[in-house]
C-alpha atoms as a PDB file:
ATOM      1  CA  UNK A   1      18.848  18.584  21.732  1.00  0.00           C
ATOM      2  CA  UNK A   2      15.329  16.971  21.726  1.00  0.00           C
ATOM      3  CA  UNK A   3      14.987  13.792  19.220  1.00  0.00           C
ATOM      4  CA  UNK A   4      13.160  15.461  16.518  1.00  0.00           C
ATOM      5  CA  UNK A   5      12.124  11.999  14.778  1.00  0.00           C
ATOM      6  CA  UNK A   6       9.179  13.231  15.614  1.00  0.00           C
ATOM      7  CA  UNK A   7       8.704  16.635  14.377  1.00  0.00           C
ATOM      8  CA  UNK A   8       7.888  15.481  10.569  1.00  0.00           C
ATOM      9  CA  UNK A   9       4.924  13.216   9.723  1.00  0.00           C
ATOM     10  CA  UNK A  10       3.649  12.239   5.914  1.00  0.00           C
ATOM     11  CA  UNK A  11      -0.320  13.397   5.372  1.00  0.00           C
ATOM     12  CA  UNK A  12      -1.765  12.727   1.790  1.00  0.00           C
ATOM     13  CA  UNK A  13       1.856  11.844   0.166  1.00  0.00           C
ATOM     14  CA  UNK A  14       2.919  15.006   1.941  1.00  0.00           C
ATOM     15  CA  UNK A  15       5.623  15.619   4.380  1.00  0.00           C
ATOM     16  CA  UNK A  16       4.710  18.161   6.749  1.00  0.00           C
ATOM     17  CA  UNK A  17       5.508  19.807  10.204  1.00  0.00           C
ATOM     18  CA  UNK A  18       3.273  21.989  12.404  1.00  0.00           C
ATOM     19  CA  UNK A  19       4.039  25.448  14.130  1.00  0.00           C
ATOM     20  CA  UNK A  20       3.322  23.216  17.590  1.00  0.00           C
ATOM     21  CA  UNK A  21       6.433  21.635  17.097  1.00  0.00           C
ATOM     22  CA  UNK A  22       8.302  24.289  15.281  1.00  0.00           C
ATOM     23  CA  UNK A  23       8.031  26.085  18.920  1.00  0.00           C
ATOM     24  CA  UNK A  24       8.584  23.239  20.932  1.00  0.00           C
ATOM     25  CA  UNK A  25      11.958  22.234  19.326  1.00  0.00           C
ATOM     26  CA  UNK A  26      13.086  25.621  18.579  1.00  0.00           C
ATOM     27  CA  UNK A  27      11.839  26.982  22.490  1.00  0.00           C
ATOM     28  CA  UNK A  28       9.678  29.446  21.239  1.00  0.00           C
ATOM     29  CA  UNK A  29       5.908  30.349  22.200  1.00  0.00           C
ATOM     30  CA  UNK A  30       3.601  29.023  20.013  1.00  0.00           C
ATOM     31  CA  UNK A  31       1.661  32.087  20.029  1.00  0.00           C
ATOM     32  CA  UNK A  32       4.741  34.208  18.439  1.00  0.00           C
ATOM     33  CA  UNK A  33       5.151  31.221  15.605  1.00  0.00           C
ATOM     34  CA  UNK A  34       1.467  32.196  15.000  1.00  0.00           C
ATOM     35  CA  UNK A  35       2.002  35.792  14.247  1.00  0.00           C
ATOM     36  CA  UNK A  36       4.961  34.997  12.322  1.00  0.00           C
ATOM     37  CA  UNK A  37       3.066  32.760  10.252  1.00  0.00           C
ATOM     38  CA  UNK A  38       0.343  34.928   9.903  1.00  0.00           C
ATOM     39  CA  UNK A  39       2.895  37.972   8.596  1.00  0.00           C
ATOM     40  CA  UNK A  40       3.917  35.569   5.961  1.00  0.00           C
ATOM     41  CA  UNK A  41       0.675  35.173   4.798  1.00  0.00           C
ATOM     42  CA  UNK A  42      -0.435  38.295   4.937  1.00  0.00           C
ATOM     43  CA  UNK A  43       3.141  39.692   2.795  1.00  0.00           C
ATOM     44  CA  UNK A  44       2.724  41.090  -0.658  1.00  0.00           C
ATOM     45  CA  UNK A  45       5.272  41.982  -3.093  1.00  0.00           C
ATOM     46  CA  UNK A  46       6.335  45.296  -2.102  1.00  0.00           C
ATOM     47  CA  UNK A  47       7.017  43.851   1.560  1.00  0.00           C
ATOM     48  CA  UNK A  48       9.561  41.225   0.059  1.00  0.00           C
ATOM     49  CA  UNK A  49      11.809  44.328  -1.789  1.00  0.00           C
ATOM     50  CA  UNK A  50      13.759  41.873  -3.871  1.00  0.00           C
ATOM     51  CA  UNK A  51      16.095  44.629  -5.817  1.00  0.00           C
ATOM     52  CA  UNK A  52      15.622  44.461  -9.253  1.00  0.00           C
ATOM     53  CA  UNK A  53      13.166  42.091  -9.669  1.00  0.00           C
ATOM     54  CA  UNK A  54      10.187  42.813 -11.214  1.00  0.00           C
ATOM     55  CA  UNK A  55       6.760  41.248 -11.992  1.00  0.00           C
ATOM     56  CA  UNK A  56       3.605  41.073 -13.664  1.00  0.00           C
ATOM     57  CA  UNK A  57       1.583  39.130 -11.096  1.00  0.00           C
ATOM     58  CA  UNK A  58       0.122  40.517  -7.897  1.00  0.00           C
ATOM     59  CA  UNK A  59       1.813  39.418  -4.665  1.00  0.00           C
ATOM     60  CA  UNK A  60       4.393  37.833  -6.741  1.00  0.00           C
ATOM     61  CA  UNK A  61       2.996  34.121  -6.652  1.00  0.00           C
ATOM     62  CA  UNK A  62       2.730  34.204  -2.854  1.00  0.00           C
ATOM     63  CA  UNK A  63      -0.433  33.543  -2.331  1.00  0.00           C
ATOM     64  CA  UNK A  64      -0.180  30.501  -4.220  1.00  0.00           C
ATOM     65  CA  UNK A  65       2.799  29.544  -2.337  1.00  0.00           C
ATOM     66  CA  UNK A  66       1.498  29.798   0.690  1.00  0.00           C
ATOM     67  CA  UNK A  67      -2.090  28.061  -0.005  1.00  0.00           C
ATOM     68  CA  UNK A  68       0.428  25.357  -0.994  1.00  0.00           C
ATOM     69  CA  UNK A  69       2.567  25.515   1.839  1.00  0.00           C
ATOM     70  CA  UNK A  70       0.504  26.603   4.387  1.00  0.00           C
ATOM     71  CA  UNK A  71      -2.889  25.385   6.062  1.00  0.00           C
ATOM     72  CA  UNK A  72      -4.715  26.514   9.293  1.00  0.00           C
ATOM     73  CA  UNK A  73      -6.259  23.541  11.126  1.00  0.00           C
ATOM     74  CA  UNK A  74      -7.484  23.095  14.827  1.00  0.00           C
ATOM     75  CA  UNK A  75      -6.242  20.853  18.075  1.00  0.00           C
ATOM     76  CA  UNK A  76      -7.258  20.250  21.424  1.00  0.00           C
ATOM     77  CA  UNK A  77      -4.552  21.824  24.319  1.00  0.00           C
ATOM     78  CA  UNK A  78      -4.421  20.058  27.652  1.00  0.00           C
ATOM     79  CA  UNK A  79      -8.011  21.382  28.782  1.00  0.00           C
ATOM     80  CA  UNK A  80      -9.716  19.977  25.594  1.00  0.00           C
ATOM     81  CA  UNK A  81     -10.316  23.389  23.856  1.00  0.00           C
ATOM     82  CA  UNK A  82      -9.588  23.816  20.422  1.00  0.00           C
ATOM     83  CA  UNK A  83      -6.849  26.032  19.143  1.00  0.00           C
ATOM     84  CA  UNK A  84      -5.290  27.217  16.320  1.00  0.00           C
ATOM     85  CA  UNK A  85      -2.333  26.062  14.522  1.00  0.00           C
ATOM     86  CA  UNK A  86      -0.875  25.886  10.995  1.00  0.00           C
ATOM     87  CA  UNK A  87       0.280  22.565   9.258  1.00  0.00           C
ATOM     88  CA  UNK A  88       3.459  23.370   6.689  1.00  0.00           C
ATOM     89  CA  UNK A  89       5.308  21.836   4.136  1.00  0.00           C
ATOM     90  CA  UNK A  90       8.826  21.653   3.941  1.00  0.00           C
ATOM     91  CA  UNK A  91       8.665  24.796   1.677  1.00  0.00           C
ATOM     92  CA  UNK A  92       6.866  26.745   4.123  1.00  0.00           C
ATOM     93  CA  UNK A  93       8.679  25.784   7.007  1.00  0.00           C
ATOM     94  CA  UNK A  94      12.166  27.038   5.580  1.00  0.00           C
ATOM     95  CA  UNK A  95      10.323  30.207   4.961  1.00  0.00           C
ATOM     96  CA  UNK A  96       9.289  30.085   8.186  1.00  0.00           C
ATOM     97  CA  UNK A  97      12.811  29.441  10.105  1.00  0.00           C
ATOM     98  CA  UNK A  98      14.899  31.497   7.891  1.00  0.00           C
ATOM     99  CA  UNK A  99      14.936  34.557  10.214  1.00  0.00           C
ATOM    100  CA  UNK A 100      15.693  32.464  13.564  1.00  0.00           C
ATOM    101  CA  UNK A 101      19.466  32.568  14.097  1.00  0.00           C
ATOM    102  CA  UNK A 102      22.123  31.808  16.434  1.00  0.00           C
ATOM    103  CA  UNK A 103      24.115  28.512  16.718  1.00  0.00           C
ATOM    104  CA  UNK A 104      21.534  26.365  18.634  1.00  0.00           C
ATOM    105  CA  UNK A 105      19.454  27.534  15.936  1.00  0.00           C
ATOM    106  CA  UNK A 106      20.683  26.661  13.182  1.00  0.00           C
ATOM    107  CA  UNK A 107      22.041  23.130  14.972  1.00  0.00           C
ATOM    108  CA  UNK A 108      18.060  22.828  15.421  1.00  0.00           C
ATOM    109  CA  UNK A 109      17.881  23.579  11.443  1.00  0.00           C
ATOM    110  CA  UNK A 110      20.404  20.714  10.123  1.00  0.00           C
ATOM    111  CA  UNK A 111      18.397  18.324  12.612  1.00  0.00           C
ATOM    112  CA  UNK A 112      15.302  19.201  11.383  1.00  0.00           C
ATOM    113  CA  UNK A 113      16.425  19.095   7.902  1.00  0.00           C
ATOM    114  CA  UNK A 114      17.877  15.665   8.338  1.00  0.00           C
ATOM    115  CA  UNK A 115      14.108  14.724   9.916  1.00  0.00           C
ATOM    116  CA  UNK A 116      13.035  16.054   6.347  1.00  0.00           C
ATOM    117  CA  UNK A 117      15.156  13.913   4.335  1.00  0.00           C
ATOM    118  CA  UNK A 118      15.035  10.661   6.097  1.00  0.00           C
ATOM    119  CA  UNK A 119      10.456  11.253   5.980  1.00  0.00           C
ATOM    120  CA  UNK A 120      11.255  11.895   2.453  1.00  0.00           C
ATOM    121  CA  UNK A 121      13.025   8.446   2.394  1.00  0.00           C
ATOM    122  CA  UNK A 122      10.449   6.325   3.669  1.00  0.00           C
ATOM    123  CA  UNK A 123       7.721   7.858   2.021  1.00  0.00           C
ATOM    124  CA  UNK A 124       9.710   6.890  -1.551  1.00  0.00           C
ATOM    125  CA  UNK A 125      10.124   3.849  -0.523  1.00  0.00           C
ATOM    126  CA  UNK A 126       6.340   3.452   0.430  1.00  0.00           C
ATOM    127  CA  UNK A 127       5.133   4.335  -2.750  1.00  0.00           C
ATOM    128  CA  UNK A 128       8.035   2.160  -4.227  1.00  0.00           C
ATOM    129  CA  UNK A 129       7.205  -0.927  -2.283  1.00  0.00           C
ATOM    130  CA  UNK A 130       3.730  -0.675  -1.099  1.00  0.00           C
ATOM    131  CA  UNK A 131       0.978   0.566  -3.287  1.00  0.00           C
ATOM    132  CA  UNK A 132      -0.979   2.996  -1.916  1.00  0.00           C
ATOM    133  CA  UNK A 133      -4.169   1.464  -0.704  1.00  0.00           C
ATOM    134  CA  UNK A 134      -7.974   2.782  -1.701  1.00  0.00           C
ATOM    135  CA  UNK A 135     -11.534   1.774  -0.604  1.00  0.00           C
ATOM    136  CA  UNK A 136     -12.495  -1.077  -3.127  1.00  0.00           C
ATOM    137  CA  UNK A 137      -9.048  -2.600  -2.915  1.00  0.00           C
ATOM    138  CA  UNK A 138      -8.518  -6.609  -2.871  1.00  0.00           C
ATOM    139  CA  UNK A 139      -6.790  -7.089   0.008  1.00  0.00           C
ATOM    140  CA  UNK A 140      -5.321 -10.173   1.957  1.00  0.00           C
ATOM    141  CA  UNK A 141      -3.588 -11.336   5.396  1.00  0.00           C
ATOM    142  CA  UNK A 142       0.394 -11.319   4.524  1.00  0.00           C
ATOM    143  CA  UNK A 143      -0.462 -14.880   6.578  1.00  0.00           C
ATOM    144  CA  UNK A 144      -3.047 -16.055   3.724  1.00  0.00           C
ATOM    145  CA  UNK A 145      -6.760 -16.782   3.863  1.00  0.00           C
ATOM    146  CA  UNK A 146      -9.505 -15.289   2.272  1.00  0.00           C
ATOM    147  CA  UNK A 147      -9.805 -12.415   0.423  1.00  0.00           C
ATOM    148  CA  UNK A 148     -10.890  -9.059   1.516  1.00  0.00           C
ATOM    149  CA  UNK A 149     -12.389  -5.936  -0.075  1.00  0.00           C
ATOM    150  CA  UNK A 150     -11.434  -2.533   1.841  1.00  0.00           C
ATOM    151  CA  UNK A 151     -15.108  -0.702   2.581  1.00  0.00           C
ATOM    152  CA  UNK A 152     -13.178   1.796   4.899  1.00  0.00           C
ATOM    153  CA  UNK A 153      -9.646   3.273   6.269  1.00  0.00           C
ATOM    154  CA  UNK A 154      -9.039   4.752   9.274  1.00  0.00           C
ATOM    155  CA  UNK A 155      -6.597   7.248   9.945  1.00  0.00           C
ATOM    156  CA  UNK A 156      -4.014   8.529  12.615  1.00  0.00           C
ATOM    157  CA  UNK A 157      -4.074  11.702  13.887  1.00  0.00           C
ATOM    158  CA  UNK A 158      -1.835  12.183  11.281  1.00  0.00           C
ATOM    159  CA  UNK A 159      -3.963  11.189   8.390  1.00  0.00           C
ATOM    160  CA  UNK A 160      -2.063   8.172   7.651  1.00  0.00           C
ATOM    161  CA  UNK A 161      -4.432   5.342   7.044  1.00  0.00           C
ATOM    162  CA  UNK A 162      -3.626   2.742  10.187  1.00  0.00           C
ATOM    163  CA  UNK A 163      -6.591   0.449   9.964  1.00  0.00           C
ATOM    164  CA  UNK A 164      -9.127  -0.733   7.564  1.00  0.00           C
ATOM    165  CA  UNK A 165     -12.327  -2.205   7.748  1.00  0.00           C
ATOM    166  CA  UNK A 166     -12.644  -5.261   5.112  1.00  0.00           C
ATOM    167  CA  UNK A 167     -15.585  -6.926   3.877  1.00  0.00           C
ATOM    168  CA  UNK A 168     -15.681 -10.607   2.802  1.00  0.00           C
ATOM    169  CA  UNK A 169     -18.578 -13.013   2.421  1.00  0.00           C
ATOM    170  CA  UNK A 170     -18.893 -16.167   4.490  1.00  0.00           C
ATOM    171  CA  UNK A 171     -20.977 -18.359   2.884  1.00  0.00           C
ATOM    172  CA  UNK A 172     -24.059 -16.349   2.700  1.00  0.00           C
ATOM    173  CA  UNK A 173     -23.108 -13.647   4.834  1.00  0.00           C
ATOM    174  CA  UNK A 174     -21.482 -10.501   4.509  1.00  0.00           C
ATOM    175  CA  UNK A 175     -19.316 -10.184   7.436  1.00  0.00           C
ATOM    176  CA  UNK A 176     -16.727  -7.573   8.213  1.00  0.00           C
ATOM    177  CA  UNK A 177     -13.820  -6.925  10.417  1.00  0.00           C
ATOM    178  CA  UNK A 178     -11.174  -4.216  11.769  1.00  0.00           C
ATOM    179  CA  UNK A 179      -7.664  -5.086  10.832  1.00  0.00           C
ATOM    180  CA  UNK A 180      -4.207  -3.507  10.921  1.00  0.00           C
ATOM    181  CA  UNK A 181      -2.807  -2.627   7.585  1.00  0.00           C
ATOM    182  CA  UNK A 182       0.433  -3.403   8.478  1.00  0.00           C
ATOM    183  CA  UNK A 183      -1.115  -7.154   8.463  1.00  0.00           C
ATOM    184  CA  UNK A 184      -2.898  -6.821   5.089  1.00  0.00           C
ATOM    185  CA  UNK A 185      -1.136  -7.233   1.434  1.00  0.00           C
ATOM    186  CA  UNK A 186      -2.512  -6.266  -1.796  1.00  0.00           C
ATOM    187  CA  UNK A 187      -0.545  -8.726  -3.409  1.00  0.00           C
ATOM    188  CA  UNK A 188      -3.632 -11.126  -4.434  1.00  0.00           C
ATOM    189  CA  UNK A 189      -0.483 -13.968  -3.739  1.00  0.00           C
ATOM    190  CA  UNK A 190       1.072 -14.775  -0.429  1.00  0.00           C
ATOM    191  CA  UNK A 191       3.820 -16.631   0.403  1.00  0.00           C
ATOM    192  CA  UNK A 192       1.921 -19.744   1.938  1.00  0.00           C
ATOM    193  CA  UNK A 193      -0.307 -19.736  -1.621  1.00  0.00           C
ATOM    194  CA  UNK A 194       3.028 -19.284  -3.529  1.00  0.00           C
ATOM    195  CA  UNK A 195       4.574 -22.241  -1.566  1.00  0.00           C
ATOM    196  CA  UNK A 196       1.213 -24.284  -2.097  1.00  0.00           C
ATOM    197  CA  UNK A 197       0.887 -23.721  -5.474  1.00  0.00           C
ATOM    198  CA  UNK A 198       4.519 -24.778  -6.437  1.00  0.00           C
ATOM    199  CA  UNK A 199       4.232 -28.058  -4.209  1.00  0.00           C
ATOM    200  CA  UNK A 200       0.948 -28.727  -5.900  1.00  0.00           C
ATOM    201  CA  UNK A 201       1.681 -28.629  -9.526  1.00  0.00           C
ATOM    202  CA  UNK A 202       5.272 -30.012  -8.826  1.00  0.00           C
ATOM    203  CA  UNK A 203       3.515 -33.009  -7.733  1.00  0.00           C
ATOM    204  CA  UNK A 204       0.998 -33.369 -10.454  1.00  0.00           C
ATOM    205  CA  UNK A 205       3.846 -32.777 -13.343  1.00  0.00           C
ATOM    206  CA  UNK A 206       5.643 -35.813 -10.676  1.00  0.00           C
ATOM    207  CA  UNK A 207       2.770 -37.781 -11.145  1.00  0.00           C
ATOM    208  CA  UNK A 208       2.031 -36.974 -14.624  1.00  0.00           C
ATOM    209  CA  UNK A 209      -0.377 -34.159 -15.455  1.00  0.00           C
ATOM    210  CA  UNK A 210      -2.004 -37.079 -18.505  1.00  0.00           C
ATOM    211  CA  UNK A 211      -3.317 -38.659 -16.145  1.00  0.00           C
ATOM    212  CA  UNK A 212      -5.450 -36.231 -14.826  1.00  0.00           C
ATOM    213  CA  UNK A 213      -6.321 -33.741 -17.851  1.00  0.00           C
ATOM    214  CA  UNK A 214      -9.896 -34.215 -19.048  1.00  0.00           C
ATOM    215  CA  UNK A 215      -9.446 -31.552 -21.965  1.00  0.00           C
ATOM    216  CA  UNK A 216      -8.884 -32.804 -25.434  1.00  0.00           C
ATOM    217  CA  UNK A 217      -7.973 -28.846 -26.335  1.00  0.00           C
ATOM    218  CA  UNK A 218      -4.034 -28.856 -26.286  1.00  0.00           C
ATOM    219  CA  UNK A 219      -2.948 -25.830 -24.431  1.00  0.00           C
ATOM    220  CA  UNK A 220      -5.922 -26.513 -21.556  1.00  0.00           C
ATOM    221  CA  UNK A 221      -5.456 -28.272 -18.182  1.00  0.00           C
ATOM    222  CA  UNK A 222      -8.973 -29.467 -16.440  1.00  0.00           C
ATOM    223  CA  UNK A 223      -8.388 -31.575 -13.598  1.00  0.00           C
ATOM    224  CA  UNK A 224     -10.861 -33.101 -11.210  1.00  0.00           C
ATOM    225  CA  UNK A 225     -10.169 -31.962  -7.586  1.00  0.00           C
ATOM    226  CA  UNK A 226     -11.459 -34.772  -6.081  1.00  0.00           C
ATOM    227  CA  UNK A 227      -9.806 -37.582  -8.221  1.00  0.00           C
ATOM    228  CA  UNK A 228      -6.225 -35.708  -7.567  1.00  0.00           C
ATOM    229  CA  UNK A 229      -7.050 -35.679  -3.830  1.00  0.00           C
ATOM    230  CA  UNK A 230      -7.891 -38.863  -4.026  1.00  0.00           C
ATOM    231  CA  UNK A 231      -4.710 -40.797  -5.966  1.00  0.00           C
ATOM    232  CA  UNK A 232      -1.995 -38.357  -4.718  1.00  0.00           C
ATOM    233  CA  UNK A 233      -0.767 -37.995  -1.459  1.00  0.00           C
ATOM    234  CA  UNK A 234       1.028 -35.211   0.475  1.00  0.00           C
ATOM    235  CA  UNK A 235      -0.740 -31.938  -1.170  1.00  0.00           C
ATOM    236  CA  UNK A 236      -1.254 -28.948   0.375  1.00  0.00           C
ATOM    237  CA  UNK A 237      -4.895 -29.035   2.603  1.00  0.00           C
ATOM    238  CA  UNK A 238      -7.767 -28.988  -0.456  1.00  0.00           C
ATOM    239  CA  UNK A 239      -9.220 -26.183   1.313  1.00  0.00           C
ATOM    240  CA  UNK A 240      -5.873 -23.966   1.319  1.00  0.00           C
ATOM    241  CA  UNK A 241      -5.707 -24.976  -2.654  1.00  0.00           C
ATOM    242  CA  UNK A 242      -9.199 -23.004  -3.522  1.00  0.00           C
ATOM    243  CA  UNK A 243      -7.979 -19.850  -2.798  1.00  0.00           C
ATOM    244  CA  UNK A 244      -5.030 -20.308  -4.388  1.00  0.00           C
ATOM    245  CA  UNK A 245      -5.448 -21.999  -7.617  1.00  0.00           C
ATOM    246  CA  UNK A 246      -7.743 -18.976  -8.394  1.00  0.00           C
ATOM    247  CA  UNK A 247      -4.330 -17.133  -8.449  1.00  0.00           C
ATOM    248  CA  UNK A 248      -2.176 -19.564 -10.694  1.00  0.00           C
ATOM    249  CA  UNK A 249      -0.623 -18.156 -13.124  1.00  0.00           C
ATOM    250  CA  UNK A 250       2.954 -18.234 -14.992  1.00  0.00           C
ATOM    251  CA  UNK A 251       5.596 -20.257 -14.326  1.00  0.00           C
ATOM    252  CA  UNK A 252       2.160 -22.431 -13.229  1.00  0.00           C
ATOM    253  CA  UNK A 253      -0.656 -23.437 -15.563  1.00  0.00           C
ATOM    254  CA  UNK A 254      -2.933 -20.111 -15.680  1.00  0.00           C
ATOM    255  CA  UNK A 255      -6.267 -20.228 -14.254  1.00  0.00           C
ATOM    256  CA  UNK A 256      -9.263 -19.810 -16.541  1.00  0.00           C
ATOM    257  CA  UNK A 257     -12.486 -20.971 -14.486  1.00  0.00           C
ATOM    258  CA  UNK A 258     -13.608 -23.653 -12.117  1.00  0.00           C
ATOM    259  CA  UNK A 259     -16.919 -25.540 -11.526  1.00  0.00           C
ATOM    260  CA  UNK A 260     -17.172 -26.133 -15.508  1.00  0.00           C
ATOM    261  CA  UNK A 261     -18.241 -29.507 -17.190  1.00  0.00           C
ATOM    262  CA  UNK A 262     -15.894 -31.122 -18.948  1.00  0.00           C
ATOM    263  CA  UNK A 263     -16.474 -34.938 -21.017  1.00  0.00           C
ATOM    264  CA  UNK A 264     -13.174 -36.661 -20.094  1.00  0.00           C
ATOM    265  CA  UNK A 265     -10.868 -37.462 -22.727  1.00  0.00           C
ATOM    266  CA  UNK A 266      -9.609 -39.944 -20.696  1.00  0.00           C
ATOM    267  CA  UNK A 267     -12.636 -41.939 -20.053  1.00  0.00           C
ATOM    268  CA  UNK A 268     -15.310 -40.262 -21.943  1.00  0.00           C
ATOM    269  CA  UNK A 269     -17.254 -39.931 -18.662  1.00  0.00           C
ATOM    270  CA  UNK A 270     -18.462 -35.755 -17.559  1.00  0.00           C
ATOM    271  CA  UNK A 271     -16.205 -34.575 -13.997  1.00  0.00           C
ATOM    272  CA  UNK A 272     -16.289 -31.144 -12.847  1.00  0.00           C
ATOM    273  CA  UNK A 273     -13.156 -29.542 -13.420  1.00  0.00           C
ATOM    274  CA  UNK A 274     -10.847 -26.707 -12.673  1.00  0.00           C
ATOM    275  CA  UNK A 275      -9.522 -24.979 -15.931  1.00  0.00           C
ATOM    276  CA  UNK A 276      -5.917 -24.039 -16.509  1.00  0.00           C
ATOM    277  CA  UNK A 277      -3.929 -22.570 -19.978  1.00  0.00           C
ATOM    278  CA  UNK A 278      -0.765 -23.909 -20.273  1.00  0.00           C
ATOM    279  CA  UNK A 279       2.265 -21.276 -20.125  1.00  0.00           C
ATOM    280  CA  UNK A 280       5.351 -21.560 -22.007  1.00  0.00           C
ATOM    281  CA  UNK A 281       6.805 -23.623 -19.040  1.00  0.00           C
ATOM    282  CA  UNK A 282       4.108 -25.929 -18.949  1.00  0.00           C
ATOM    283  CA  UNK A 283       4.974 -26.663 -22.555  1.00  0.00           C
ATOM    284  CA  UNK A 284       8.919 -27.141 -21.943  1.00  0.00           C
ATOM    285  CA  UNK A 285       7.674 -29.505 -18.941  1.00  0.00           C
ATOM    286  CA  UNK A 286       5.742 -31.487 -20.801  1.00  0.00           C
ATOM    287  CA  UNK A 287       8.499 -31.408 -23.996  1.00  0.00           C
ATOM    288  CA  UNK A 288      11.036 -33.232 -21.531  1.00  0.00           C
ATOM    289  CA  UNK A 289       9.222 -35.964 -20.378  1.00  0.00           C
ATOM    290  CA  UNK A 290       7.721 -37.137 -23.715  1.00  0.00           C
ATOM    291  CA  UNK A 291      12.019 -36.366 -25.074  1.00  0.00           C
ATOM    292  CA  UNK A 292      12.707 -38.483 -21.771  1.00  0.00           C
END
């Protein structure tokens, strides 16, 4: 029996097969799946006889079921001409295969079934894992670096999105770029930034924080970039820092703004400073080294 990992694919949230493969793994012309298709769609109640069962609505909901189920769409055969052939849902394809019997047949079923269930898998655990991603969405190598914003995706011949094209400005520049999606993470944190900002404020705290807060408001952190550079050693690369301390936030010191003018309560002189709110574990931090 042919590996039919391939005879299901996901389109728009949607699992799907196509009568292309329907023949091909159940060794039937493609041209017969057609007509059968096309008697489905063309059924109305009376055709189905279902014995004492009545109802109100014409063609007992199947034309609704199969605009649901069902959709005509083109490919190109071996010579490059277009042809016909219908996309279905897992609804429409058990309507589809209910009449083909025999043992291979219905070994060709299960499989295909099982195909069903384990698409059905990976698309929950897609949605689960991996918000789905739009045009306009923030976007970043899982590797760190800049930030992106998604200006277009490009799909598969499935209609899964594969590719997007990002936009980012460089300096004054708006330059753009092709990338896998598999590389990109909408997570506005990566790992590296994660690991950067935790060495980072470790060390300050290590240091002591006091001696670097210009704010005279309690529950706000403004530090001067360039005197921290300057007086501790070992930090994460300054340049690797900007992108991240835009993302600080809880258990670190939240960020509020950069850039802003602050008159030192240290030394009453004016430094540019990057603004933080303390979080609760900022607070506990601080509580056990004045209790120390």
């Amino acid at each position: 029996m042919n590996d039919l990992s391939t005879a299901v694919f996901i389109q728009n949230q949607q699992i799907k097969t196509d009568s292309l493969k329907v023949a091909e793994f159940f060794g039937k012309r493609h041209d017969n799946i057609l007509r059968t298709i096309e008697k489905i769609l063309a059924m109305d109640f009376n055709a189905l006889n279902f014995e004492g069962v009545e109802s109100t609505q014409p063609n007992f909901g199947l034309s609704n079921f199969n605009e649901l189920n069902f959709q005509l769409v083109k490919y190109k055969d071996v010579k490059g001409e277009e042809r016909p052939m219908y996309e279905m849902t897992k609804d429409g394809w058990m309507f589809l295969v209910m009449g083909f019997t025999g043992e291979r047949a219905a070994q060709i079923k299960i499989a295909y079934i099982n195909a069903f269930n384990q698409m059905a898998e990976q698309l929950q655990y897609q949605q689960q894992n991996h918000p789905q991603l739009i045009v306009g969405s923030q976007v970043q190598l899982k590797s760190g670096g800049p930030v992106y914003t998604v200006s277009q995706l490009i799909l598969d011949q499935y209609g899964q999105p594969q590719q997007a094209e990002v936009l980012w400005h460089k300096k004054t520049t708006l330059s753009r770029i092709v990338l896998p999606i598999a590389c990109l993470t909408l997570d506005p944190i990566t790992q590296i930034q994660r690991q950067n900002l935790q060495q980072f404020w470790t060390a300050l705290f290590d240091y002591g924080i006091e001696q670097f807060n210009h704010s005279s408001q309690p529950e706000t952190i403004a530090i001067n970039l360039t005197q921290v550079y300057a007086t501790i050693p070992n930090l994460p690369l300054r340049s690797d820092m900007l992108n991240a301390l835009i993302n600080s936030n809880a258990p670190h010191p939240q960020y509020l703004n950069h850039n802003m003018s602050y008159r030192s309560s240290i030394n009453q002189h004016v430094y540019k400073c990057w603004a933080f709110r303390k979080t609760q574990v900022t607070l506990n931090i601080e509580h056990e080294e004045i209790s120390a």
